[in-house]
N, C-alpha and C. Protein backbone atom coordinates (compact mmCIF):
# COMPACT_ATOMS: atom_id res chain seq x y z
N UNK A 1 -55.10 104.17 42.39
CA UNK A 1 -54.40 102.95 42.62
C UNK A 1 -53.13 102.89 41.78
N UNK A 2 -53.17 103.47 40.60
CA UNK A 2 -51.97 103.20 39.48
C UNK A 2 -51.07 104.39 40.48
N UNK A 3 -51.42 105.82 41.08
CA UNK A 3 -50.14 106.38 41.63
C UNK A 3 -49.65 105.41 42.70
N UNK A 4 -51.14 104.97 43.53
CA UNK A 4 -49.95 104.25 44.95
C UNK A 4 -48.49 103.33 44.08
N UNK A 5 -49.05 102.06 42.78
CA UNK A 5 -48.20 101.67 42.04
C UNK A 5 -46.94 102.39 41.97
N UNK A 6 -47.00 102.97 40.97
CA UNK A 6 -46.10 104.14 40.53
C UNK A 6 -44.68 104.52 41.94
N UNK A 7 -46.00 105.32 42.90
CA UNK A 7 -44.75 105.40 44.00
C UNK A 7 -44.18 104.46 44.79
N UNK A 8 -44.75 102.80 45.06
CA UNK A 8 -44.02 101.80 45.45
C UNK A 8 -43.14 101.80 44.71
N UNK A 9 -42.71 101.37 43.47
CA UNK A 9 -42.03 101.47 42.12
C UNK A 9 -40.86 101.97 42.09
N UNK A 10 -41.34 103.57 42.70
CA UNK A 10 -40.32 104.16 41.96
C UNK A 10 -39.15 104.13 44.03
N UNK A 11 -40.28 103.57 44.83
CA UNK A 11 -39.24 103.58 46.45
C UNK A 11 -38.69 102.45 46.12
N UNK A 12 -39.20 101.13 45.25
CA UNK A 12 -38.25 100.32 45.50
C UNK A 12 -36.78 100.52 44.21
N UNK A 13 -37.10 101.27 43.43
CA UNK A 13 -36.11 101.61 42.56
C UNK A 13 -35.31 102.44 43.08
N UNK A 14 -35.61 103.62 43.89
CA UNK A 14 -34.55 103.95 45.00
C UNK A 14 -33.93 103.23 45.66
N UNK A 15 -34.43 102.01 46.08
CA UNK A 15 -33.86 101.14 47.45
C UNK A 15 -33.20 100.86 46.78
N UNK A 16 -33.05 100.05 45.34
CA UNK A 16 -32.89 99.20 44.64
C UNK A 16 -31.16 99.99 44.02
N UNK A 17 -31.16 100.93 43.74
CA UNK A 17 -30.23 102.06 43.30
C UNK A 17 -29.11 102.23 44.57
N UNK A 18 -29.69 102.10 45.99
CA UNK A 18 -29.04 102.44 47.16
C UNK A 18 -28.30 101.10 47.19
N UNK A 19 -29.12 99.88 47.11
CA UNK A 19 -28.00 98.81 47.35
C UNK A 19 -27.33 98.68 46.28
N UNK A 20 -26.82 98.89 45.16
CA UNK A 20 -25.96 98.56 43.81
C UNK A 20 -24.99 99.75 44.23
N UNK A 21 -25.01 101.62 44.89
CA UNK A 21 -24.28 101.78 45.56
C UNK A 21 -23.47 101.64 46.62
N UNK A 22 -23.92 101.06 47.38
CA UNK A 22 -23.15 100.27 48.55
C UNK A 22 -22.57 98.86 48.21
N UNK A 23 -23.21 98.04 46.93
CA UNK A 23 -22.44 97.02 46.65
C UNK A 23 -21.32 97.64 45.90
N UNK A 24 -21.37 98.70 44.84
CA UNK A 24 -19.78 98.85 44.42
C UNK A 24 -18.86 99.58 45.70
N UNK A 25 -19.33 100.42 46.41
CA UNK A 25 -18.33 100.62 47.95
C UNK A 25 -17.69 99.97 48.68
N UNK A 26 -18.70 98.78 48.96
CA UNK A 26 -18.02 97.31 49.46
C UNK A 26 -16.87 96.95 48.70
N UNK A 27 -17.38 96.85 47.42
CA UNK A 27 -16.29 95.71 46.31
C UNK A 27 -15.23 96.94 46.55
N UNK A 28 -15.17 98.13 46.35
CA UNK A 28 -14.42 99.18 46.44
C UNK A 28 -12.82 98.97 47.57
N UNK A 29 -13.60 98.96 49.06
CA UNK A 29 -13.07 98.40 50.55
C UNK A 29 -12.06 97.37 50.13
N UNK A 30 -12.92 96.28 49.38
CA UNK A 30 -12.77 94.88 49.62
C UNK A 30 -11.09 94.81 48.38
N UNK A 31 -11.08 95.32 47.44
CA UNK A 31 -10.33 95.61 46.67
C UNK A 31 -9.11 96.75 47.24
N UNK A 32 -9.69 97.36 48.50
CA UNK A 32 -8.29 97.96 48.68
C UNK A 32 -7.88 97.29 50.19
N UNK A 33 -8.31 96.68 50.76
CA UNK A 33 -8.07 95.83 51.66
C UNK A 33 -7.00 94.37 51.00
N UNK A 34 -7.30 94.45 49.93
CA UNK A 34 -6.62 92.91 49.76
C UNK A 34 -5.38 93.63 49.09
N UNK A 35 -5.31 94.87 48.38
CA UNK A 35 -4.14 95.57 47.78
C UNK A 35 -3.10 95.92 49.33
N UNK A 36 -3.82 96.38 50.43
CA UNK A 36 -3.19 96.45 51.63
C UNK A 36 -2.56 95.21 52.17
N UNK A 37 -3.25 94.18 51.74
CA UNK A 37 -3.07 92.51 52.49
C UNK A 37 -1.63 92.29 51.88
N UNK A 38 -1.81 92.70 50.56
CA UNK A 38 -0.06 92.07 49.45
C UNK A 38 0.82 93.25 49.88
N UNK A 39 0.93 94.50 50.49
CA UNK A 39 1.77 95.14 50.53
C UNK A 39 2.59 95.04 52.20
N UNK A 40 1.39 94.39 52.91
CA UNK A 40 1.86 93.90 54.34
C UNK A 40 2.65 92.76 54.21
N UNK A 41 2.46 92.38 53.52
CA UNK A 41 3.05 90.25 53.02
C UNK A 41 4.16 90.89 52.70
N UNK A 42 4.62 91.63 51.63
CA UNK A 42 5.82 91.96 51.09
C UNK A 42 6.85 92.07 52.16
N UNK A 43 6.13 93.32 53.07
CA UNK A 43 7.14 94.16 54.09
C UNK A 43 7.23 93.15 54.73
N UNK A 44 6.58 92.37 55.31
CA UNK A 44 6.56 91.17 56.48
C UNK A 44 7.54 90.05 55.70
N UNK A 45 8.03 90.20 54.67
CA UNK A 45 9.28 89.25 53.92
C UNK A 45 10.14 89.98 54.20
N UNK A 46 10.15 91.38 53.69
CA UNK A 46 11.36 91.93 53.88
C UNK A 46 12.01 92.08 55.55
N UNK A 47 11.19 92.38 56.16
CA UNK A 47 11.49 92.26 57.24
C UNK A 47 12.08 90.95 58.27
N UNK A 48 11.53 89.63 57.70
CA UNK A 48 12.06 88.77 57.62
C UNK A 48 13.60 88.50 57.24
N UNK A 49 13.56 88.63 56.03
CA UNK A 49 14.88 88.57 55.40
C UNK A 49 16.06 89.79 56.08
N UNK A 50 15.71 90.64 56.70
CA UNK A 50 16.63 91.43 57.11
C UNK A 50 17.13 90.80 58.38
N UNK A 51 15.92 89.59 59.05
CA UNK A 51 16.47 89.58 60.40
C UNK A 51 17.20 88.14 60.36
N UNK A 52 16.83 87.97 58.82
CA UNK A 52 17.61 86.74 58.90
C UNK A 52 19.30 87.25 58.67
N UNK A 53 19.23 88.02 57.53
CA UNK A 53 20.69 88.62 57.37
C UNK A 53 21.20 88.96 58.48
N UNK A 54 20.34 89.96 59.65
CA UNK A 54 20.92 90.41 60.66
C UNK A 54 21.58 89.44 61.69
N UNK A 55 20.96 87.54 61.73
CA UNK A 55 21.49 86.67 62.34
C UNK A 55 22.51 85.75 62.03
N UNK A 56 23.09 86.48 60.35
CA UNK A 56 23.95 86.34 59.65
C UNK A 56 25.32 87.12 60.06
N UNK A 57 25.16 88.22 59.99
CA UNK A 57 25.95 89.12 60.17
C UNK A 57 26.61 88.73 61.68
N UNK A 58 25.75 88.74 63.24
CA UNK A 58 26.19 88.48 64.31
C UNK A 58 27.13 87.22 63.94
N UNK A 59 26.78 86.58 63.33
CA UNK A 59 27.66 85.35 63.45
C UNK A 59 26.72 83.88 63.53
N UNK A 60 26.00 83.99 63.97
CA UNK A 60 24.46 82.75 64.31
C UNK A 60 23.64 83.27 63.90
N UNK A 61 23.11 82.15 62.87
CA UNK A 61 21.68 82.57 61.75
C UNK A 61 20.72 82.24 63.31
N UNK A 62 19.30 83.62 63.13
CA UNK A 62 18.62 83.29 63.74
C UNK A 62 17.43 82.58 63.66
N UNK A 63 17.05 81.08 64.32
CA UNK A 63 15.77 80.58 63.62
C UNK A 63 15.18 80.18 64.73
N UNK A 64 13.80 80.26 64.57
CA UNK A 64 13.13 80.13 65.70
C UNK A 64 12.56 78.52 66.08
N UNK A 65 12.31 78.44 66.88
CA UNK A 65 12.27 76.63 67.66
C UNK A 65 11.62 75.63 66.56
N UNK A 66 11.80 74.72 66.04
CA UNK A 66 10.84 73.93 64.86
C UNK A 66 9.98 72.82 66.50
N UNK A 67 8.93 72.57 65.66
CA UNK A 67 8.80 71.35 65.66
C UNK A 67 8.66 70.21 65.82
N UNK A 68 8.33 69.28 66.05
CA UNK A 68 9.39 67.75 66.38
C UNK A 68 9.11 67.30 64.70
N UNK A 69 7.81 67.54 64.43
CA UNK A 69 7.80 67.29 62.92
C UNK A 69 8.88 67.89 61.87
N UNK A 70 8.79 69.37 62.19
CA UNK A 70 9.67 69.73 61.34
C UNK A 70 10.89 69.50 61.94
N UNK A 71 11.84 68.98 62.86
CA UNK A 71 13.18 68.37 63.66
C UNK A 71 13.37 67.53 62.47
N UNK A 72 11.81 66.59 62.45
CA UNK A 72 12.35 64.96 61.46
C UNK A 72 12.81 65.47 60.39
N UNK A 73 12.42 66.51 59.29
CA UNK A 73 12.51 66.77 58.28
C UNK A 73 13.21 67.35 57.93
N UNK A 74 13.75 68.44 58.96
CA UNK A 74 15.21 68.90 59.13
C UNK A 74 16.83 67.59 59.05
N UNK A 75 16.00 66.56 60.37
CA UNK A 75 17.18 65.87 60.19
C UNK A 75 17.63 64.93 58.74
N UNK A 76 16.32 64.89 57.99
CA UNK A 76 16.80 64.38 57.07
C UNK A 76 17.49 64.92 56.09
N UNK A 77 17.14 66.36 55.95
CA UNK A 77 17.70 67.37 55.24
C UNK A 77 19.36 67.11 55.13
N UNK A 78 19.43 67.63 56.95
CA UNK A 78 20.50 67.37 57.55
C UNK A 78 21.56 66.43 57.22
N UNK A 79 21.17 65.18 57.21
CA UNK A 79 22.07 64.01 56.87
C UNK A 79 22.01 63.45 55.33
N UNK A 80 21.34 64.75 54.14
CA UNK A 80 21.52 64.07 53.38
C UNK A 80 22.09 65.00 52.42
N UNK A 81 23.36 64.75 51.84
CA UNK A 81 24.01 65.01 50.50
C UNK A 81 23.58 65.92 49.74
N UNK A 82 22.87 65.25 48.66
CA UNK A 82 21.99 65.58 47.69
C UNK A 82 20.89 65.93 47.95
N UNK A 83 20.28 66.84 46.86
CA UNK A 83 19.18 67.74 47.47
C UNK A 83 18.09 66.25 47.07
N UNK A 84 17.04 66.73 47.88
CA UNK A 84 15.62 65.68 47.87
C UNK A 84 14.29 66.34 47.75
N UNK A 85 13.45 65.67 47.03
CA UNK A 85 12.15 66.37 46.44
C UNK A 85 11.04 65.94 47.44
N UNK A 86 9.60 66.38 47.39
CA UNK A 86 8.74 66.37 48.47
C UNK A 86 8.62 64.95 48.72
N UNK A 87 8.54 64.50 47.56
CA UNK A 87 8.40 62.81 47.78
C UNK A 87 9.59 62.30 48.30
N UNK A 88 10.95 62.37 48.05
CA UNK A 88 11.61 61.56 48.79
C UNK A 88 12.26 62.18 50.30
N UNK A 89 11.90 63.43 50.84
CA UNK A 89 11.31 63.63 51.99
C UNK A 89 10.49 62.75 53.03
N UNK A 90 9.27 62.59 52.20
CA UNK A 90 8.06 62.03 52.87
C UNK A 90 8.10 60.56 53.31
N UNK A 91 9.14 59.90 51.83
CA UNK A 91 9.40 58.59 51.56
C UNK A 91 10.84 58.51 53.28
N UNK A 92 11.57 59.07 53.40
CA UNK A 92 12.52 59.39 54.60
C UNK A 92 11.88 59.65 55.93
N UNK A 93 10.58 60.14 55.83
CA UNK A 93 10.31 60.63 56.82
C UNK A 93 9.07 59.79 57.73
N UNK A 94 8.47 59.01 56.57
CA UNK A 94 7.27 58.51 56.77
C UNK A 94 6.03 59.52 57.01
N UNK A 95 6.46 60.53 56.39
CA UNK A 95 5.24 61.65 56.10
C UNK A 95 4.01 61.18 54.86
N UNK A 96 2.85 62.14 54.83
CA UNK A 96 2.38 62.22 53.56
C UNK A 96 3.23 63.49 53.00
N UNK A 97 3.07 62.58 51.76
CA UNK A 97 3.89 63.66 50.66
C UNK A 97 3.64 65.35 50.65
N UNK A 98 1.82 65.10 50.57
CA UNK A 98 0.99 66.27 50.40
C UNK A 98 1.32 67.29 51.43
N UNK A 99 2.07 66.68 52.83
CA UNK A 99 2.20 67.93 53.43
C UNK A 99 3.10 68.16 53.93
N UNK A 100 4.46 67.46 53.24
CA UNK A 100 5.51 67.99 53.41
C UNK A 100 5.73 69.55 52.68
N UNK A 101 4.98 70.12 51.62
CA UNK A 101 5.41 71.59 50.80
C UNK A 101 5.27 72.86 52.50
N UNK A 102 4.11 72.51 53.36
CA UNK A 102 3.72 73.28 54.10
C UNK A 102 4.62 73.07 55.53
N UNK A 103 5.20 72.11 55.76
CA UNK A 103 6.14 72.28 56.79
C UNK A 103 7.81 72.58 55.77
N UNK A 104 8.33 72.37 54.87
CA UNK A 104 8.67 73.56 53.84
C UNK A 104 8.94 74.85 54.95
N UNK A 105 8.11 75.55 54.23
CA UNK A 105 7.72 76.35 54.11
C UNK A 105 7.51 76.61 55.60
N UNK A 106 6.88 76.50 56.22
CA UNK A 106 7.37 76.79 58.09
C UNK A 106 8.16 77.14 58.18
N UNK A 107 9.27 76.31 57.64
CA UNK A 107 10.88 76.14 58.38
C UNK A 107 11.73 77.21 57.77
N UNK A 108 11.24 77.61 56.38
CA UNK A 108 11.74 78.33 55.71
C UNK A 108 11.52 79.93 56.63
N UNK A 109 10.12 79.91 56.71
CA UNK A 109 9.52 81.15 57.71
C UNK A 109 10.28 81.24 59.32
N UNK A 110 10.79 80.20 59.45
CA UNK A 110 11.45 80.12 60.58
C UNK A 110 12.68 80.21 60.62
N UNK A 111 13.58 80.68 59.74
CA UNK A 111 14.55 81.07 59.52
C UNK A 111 15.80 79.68 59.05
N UNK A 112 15.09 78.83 58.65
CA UNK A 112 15.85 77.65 58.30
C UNK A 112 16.20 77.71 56.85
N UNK A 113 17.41 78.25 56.26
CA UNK A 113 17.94 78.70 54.76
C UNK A 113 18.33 77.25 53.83
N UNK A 114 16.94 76.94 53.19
CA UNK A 114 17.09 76.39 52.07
C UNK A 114 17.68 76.47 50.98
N UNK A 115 18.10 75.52 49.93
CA UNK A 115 18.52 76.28 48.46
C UNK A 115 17.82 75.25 47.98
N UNK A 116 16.73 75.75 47.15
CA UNK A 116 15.96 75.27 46.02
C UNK A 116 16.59 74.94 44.35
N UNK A 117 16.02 73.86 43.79
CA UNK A 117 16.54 74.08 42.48
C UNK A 117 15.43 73.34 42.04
N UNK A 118 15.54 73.41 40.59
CA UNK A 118 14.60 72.73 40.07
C UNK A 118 14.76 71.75 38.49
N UNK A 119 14.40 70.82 38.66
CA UNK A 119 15.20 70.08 37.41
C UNK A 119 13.63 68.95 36.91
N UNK A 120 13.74 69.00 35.41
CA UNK A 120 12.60 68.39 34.98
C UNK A 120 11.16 68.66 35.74
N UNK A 121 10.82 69.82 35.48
CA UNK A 121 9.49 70.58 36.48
C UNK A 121 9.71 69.83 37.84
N UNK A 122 10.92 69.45 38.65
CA UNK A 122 10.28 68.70 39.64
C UNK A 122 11.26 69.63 41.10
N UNK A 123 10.57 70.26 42.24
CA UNK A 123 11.48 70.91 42.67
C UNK A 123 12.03 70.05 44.17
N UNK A 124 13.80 70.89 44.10
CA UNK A 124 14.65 69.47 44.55
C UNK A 124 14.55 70.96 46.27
N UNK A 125 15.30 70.26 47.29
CA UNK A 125 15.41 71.16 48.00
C UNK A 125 16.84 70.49 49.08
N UNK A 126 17.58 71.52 49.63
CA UNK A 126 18.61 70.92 50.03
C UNK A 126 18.79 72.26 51.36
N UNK A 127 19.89 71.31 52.48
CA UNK A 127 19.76 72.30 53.17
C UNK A 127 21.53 73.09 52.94
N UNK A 128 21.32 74.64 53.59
CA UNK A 128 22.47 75.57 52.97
C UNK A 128 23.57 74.91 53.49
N UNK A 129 25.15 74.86 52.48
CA UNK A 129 26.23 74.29 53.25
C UNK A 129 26.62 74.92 54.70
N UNK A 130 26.44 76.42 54.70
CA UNK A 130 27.43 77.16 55.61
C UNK A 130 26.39 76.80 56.72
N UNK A 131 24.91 76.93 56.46
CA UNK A 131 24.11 76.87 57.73
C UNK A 131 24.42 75.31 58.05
N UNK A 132 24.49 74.68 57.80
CA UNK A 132 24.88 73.30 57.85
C UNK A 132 25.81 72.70 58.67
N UNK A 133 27.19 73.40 58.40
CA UNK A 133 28.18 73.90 59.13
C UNK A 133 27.90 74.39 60.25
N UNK A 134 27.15 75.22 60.29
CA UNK A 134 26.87 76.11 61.63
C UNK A 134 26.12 75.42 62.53
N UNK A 135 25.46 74.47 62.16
CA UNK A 135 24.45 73.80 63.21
C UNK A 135 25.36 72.74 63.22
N UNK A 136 26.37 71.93 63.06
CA UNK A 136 27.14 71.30 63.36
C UNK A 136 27.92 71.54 64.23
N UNK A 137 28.48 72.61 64.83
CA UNK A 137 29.47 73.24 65.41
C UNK A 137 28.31 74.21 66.64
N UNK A 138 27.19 74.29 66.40
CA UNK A 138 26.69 75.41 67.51
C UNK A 138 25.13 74.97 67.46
N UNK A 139 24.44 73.97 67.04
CA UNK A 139 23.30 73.03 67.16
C UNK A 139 22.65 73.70 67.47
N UNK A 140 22.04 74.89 66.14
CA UNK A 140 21.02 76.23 66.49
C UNK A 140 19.70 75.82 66.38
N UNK A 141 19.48 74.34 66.02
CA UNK A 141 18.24 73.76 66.00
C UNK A 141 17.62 73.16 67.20
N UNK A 142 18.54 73.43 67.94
CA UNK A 142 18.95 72.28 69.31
C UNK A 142 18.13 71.22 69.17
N UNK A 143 18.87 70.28 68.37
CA UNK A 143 18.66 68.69 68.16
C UNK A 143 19.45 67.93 69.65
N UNK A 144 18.47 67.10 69.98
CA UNK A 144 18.69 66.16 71.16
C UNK A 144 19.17 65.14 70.59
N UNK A 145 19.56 64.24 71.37
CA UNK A 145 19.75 62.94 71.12
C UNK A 145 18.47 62.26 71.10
N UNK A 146 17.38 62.67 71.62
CA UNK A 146 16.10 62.30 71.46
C UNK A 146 15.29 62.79 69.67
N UNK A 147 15.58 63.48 69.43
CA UNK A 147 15.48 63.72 67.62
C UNK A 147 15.95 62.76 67.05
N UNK A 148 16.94 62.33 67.44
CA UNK A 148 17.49 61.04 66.32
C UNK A 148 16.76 59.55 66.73
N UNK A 149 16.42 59.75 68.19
CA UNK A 149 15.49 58.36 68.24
C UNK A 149 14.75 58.09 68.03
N UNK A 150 13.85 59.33 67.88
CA UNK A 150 12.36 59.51 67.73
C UNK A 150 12.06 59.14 66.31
């Protein structure tokens, strides 16, 4: 009876040995999968940024359709001066504050050229003069007259 013991014992200490190898293999995968995840993100910026330059260079920044949400947040951008922080965005827009950072950030991904600054930890955001210019003269956002009513 003590060998049957013994050799349950020592199969589940095999089993037992087999899964702690396959758990560091996994973690292994899982660790070079997410090193693959940040090196795709990178290129997928750079690549970005080239096609933004490249819609620079033609002459018309290229950005792809927003929105109607992000339109509003654009237009306020749009019509305002001075740069404005998430809150007085939201406060313009009748947004929540909380999710103005993520339509941000859309628009940014969408080829809409911000200039950030930041003053007393608080960050300001404004939209670019020249692109500014440019959608004035060639309305690459194609804003309706229905954007401003809405």
């Amino acid at each position: 009876m003590k060998q049957e013991f013994n050799l349950i014992r020592r199969q589940l200490e095999d089993h037992l040995s087999a899964i702690n190898e396959n758990t560091s293999e996994i973690q292994a995968l899982l660790d070079y999968l997410q090193e693959i995840e940040s090196k795709i993100e990178k290129v997928s910026q750079r690549m970005d940024l080239l096609q933004l330059q490249d819609g620079h260079l033609k002459g018309k920044p290229v950005v792809e359709p927003l929105t109607q949400i992000e339109k509003k947040i654009f237009l306020v951008l749009y019509t305002e001066e001075n740069p404005l922080t998430f809150l007085e965005m939201a406060e313009k827009t009748g947004l929540i504050s909380s999710l103005i950072p993520d339509y941000i950030s859309s628009m940014v991904h969408k080829g809409v050229p911000l200039q950030r600054s930041s003053f007393n930890g608080r960050l300001f955001f404004k939209l670019d003069p020249k692109f500014k210019e440019a959608q004035a003269k060639e309305n690459i956002i194609n804003l309706s007259l229905q954007s401003f009513i809405s």
